[in-house]
C-alpha atoms as a PDB file:
ATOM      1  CA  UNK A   1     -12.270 -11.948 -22.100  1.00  0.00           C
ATOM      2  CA  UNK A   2      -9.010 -12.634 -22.381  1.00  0.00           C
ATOM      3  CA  UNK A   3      -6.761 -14.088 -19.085  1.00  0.00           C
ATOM      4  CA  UNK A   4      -3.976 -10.976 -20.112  1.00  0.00           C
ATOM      5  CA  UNK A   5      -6.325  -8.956 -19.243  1.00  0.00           C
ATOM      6  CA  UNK A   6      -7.186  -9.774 -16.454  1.00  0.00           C
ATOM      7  CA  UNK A   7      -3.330  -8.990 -15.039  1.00  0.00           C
ATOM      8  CA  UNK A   8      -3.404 -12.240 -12.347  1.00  0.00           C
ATOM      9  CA  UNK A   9      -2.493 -15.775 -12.600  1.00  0.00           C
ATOM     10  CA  UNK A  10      -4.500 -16.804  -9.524  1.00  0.00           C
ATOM     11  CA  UNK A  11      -8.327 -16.926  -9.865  1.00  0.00           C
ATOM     12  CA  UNK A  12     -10.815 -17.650  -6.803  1.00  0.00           C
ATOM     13  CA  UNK A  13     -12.724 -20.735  -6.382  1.00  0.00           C
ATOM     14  CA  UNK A  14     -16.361 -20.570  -4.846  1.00  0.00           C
ATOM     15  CA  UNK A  15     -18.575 -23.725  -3.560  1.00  0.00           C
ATOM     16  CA  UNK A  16     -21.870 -24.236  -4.327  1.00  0.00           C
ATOM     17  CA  UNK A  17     -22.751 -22.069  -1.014  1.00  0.00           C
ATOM     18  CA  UNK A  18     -20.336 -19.044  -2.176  1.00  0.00           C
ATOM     19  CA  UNK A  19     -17.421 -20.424   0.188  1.00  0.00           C
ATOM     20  CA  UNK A  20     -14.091 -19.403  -0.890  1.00  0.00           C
ATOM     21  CA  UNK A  21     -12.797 -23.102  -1.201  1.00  0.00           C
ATOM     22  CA  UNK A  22      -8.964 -22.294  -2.682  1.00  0.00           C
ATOM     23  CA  UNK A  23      -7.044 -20.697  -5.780  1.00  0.00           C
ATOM     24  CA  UNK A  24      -6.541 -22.171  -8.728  1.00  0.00           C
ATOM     25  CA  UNK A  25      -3.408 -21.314 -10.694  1.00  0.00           C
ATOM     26  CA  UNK A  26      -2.874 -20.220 -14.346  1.00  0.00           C
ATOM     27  CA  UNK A  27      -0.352 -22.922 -14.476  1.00  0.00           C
ATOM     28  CA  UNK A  28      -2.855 -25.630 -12.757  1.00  0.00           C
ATOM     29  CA  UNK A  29      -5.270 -24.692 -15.480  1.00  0.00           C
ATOM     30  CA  UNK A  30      -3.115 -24.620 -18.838  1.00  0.00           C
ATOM     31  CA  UNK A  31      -2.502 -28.527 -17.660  1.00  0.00           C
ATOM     32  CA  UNK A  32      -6.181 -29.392 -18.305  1.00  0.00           C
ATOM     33  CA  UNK A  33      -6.403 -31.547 -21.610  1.00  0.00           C
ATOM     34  CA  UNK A  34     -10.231 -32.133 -21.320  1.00  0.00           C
ATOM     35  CA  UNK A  35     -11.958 -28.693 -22.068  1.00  0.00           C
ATOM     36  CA  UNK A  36     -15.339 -30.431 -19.797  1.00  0.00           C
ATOM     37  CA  UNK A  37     -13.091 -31.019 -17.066  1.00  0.00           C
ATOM     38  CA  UNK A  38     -14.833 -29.533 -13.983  1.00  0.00           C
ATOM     39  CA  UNK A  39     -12.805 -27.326 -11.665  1.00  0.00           C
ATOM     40  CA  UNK A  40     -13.448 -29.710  -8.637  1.00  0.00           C
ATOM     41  CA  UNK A  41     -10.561 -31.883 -10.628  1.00  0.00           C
ATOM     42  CA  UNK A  42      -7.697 -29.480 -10.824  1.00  0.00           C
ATOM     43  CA  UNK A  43      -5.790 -29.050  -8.017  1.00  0.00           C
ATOM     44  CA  UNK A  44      -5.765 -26.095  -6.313  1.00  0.00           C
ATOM     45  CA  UNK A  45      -4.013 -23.825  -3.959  1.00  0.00           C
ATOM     46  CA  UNK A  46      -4.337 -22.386  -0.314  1.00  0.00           C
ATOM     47  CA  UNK A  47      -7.319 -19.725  -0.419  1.00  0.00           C
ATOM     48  CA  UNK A  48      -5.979 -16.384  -0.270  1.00  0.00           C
ATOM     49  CA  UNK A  49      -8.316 -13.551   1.040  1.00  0.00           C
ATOM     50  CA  UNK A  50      -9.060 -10.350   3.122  1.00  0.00           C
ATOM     51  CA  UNK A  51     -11.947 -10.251   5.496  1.00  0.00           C
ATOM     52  CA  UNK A  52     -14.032  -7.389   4.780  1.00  0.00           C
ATOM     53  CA  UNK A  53     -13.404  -5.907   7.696  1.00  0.00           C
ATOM     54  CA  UNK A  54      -9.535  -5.902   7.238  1.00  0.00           C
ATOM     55  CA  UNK A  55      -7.243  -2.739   7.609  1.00  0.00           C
ATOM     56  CA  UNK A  56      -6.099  -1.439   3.763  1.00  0.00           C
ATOM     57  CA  UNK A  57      -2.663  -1.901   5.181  1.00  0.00           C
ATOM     58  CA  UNK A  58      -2.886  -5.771   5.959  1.00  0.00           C
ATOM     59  CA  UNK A  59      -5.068  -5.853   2.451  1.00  0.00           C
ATOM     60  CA  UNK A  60      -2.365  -4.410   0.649  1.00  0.00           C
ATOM     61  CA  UNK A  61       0.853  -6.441   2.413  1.00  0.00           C
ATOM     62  CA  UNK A  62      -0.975  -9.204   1.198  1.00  0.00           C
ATOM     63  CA  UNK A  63      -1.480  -8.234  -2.336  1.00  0.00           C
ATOM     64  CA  UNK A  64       2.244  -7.537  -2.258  1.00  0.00           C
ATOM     65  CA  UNK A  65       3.329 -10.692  -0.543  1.00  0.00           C
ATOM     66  CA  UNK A  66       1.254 -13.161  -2.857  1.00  0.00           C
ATOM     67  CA  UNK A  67       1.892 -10.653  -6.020  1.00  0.00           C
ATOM     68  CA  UNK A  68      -1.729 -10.677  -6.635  1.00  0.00           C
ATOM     69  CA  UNK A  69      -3.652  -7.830  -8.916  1.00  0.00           C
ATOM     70  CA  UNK A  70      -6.601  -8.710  -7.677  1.00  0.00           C
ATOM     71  CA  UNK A  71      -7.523 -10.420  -4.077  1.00  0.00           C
ATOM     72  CA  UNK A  72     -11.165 -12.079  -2.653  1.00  0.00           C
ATOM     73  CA  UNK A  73     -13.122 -10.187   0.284  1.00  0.00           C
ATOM     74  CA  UNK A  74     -14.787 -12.535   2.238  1.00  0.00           C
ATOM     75  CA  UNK A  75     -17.246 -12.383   5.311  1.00  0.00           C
ATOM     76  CA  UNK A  76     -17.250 -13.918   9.083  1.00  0.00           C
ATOM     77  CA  UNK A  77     -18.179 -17.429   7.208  1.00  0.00           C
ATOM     78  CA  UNK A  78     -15.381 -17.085   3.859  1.00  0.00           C
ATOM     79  CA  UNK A  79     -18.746 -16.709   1.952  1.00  0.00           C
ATOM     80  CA  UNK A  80     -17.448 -14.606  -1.286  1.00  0.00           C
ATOM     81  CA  UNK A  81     -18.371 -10.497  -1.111  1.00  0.00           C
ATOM     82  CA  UNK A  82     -16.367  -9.657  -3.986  1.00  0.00           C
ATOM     83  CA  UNK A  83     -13.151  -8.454  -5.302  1.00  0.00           C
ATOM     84  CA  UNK A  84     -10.884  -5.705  -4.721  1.00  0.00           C
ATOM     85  CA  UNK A  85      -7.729  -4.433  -7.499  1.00  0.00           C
ATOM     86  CA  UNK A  86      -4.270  -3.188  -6.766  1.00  0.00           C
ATOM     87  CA  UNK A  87      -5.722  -0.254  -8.647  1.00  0.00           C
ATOM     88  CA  UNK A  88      -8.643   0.010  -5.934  1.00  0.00           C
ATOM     89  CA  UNK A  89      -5.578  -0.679  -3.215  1.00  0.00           C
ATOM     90  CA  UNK A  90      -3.283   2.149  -4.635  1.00  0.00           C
ATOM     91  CA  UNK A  91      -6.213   4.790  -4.446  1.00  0.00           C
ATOM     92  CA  UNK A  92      -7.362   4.294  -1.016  1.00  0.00           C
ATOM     93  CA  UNK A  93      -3.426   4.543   0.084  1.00  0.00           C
ATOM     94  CA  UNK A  94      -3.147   7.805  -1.692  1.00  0.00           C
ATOM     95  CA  UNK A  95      -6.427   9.120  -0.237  1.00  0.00           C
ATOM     96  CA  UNK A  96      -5.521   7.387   4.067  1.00  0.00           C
ATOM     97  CA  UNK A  97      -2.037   9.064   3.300  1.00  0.00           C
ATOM     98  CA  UNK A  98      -3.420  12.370   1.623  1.00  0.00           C
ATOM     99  CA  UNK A  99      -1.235  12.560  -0.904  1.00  0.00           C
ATOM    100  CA  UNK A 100      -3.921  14.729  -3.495  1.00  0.00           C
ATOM    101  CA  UNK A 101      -3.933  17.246  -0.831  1.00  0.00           C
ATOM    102  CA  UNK A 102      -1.593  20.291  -1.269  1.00  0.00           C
ATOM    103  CA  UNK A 103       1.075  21.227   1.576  1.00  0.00           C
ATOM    104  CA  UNK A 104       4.261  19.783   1.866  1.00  0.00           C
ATOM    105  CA  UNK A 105       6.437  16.769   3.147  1.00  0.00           C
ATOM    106  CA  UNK A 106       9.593  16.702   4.983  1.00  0.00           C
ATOM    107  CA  UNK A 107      11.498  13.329   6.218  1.00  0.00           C
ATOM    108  CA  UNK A 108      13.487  13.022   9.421  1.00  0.00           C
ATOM    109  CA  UNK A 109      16.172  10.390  10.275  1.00  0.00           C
ATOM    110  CA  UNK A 110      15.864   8.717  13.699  1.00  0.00           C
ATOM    111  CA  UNK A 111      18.135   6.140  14.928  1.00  0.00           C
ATOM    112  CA  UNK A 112      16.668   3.204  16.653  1.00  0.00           C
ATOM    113  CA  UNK A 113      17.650   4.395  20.116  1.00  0.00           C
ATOM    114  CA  UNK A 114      15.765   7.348  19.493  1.00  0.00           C
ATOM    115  CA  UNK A 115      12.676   6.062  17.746  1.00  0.00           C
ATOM    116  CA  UNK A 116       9.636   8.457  19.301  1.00  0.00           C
ATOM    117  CA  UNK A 117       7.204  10.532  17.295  1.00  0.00           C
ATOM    118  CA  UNK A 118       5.822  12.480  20.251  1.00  0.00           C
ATOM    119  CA  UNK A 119       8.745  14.665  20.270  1.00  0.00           C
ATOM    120  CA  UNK A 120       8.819  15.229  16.545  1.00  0.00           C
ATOM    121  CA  UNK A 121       4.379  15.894  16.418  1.00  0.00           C
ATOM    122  CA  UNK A 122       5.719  18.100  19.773  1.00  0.00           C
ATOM    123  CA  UNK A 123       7.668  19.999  17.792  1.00  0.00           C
ATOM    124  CA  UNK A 124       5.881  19.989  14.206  1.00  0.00           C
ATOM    125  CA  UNK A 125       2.829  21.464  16.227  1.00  0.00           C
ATOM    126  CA  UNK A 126       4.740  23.821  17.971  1.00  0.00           C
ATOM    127  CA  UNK A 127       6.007  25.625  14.663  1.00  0.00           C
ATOM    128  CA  UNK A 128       2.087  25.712  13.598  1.00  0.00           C
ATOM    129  CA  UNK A 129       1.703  22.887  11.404  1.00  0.00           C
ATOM    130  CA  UNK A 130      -0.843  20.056  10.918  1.00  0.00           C
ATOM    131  CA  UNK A 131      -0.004  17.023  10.398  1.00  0.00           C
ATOM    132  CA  UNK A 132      -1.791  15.481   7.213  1.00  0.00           C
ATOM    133  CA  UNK A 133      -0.317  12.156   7.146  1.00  0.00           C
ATOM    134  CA  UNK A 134       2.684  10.027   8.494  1.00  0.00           C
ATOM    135  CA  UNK A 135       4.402   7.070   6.707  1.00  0.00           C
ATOM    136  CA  UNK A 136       7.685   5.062   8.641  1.00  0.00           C
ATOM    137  CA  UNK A 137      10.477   3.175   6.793  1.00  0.00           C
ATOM    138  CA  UNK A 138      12.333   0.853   8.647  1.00  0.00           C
ATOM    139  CA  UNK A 139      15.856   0.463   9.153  1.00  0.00           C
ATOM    140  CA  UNK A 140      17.118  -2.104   6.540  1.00  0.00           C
ATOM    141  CA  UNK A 141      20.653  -3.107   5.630  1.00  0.00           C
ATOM    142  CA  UNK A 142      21.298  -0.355   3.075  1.00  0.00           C
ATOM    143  CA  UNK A 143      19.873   2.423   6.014  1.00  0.00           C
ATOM    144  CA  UNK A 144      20.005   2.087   9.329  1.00  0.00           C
ATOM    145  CA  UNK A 145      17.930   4.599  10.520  1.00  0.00           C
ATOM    146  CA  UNK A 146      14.060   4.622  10.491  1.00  0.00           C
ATOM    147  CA  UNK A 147      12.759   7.438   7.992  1.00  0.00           C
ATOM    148  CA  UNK A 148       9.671   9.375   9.172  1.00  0.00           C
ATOM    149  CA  UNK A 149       8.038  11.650   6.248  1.00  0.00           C
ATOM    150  CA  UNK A 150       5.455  13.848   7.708  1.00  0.00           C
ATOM    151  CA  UNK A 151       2.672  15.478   5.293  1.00  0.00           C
ATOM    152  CA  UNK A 152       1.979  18.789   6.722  1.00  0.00           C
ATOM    153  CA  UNK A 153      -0.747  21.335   5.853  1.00  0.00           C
ATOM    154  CA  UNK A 154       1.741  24.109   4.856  1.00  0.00           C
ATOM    155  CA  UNK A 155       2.897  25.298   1.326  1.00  0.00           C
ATOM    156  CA  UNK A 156       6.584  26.334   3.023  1.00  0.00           C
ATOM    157  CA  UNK A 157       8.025  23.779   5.784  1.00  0.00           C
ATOM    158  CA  UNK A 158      11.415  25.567   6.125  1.00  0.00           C
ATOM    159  CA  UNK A 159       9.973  26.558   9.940  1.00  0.00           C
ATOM    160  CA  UNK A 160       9.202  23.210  10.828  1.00  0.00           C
ATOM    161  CA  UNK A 161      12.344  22.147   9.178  1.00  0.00           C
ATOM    162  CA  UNK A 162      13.912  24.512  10.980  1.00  0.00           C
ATOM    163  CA  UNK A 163      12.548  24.166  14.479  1.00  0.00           C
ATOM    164  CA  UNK A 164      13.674  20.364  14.065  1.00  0.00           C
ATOM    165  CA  UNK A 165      17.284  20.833  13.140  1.00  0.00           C
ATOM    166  CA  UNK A 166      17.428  23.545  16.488  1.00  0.00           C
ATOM    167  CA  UNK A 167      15.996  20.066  18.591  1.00  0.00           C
ATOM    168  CA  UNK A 168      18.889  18.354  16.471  1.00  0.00           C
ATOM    169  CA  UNK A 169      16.885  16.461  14.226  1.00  0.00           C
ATOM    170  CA  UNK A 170      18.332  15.534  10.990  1.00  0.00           C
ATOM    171  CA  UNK A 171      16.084  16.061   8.262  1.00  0.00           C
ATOM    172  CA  UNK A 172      16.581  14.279   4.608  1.00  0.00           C
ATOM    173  CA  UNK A 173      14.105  15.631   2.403  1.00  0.00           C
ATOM    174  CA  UNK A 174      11.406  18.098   2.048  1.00  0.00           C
ATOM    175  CA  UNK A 175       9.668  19.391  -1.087  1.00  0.00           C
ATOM    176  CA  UNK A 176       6.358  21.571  -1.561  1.00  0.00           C
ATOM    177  CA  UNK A 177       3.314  21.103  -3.382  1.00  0.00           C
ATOM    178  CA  UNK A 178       4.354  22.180  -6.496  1.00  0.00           C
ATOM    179  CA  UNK A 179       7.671  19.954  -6.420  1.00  0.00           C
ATOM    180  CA  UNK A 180       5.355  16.843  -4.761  1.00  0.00           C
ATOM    181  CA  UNK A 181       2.549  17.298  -7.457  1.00  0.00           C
ATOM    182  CA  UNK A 182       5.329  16.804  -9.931  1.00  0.00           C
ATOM    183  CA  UNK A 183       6.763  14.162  -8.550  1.00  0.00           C
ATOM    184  CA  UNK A 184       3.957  12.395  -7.555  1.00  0.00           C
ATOM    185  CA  UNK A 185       2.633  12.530 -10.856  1.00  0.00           C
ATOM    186  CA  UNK A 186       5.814  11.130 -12.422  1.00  0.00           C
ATOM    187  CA  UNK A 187       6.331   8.319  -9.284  1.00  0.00           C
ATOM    188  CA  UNK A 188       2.710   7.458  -9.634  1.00  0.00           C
ATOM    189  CA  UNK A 189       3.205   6.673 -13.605  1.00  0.00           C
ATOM    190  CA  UNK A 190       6.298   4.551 -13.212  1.00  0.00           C
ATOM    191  CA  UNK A 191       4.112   2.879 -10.501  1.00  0.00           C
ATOM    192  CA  UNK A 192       1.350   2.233 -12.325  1.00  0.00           C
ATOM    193  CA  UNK A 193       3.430   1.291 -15.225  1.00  0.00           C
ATOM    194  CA  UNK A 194       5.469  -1.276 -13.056  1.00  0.00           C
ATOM    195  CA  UNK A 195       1.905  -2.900 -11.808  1.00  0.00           C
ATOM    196  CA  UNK A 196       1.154  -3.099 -15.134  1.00  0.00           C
ATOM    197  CA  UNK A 197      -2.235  -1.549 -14.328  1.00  0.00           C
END
């Protein structure tokens, strides 16, 4: 198989006794001369793993941190379970966050001060939605506000919308199914064509 293929240039290394011992690098591994070398002789890197018991969130910070398309799942004892892709990652996001499910999503702007979802669920709830799923942004230098989009169970939010602005809510986007399937679609193919999946 070819290491292009394979999309990573960080590979596990197992002991003898399946213990996830480090990561060798592409770079670490062009270097060999001596095709017998043994791998115990090139020098390797930090191990870099999820417990199998780790929240998809920390999983995927990870991934994104170390820039790794693929990532070792360990037990209690860093004995080797298996592997997990960005792919696998990017699938289990869509399903925590609901994101094949049909409704729509609107996103408020709260400042800092005013950071509290109960009043916003309060209200959502109150105009008869459900809430599907909730993502935050944080404030950052370009935005200084924290962006909540809420993924609610109907096809029409302009009541929720609506019953927000009256509480004086500010809200920055919100698009139905039809408008998310569409752009979902086209977000999830630049996506997966910036992975390189």
């Amino acid at each position: 198989m070819k290491i292009d293929l394979l999309h990573t240039t960080k590979f596990t290394v197992v002991d003898a006794d399946n213990q996830v011992v480090g990561m060798a690098s592409l770079d670490k591994l062009i270097e060999v001369v001596d095709e017998n070398s043994l791998l115990s002789e090139v020098e390797l890197e930090d191990p870099i793993f999820v417990p199998y018991n780790q929240h998809l969130f920390e999983a995927s910070r990870i991934m994104l941190a170390k820039e790794l398309y693929l990532i070792p799942v360990t037990d209690e004892e860093m004995k080797f379970q298996g592997m997990i892709k960005k792919r696998d990652v990017l699938s289990a996001l869509g399903d925590v966050f609901n994101l094949s499910s049909f409704g729509s999503v609107i996103t408020v702007e709260l400042d800092q001060v005013d950071f509290t979802l109960s009043d916003l669920v309060r209200i959502i709830e109150m105009e008869g939605a459900k809430i599907l799923g909730v993502a935050v942004q944080q404030p950052n230098a370009k935005n200084k506000a924290y962006c909540v989009s809420f993924k609610l169970n109907l096809e029409d939010s302009s009541v929720v919308s609506a019953g927000l602005r009256r509480f004086g809510y500010t809200i920055t986007s919100e698009a139905n199914s039809e408008v998310l399937e569409h752009n979902f679609s086209d977000r999830a193919d630049e996506l997966i064509r910036y992975l390189d999946i």
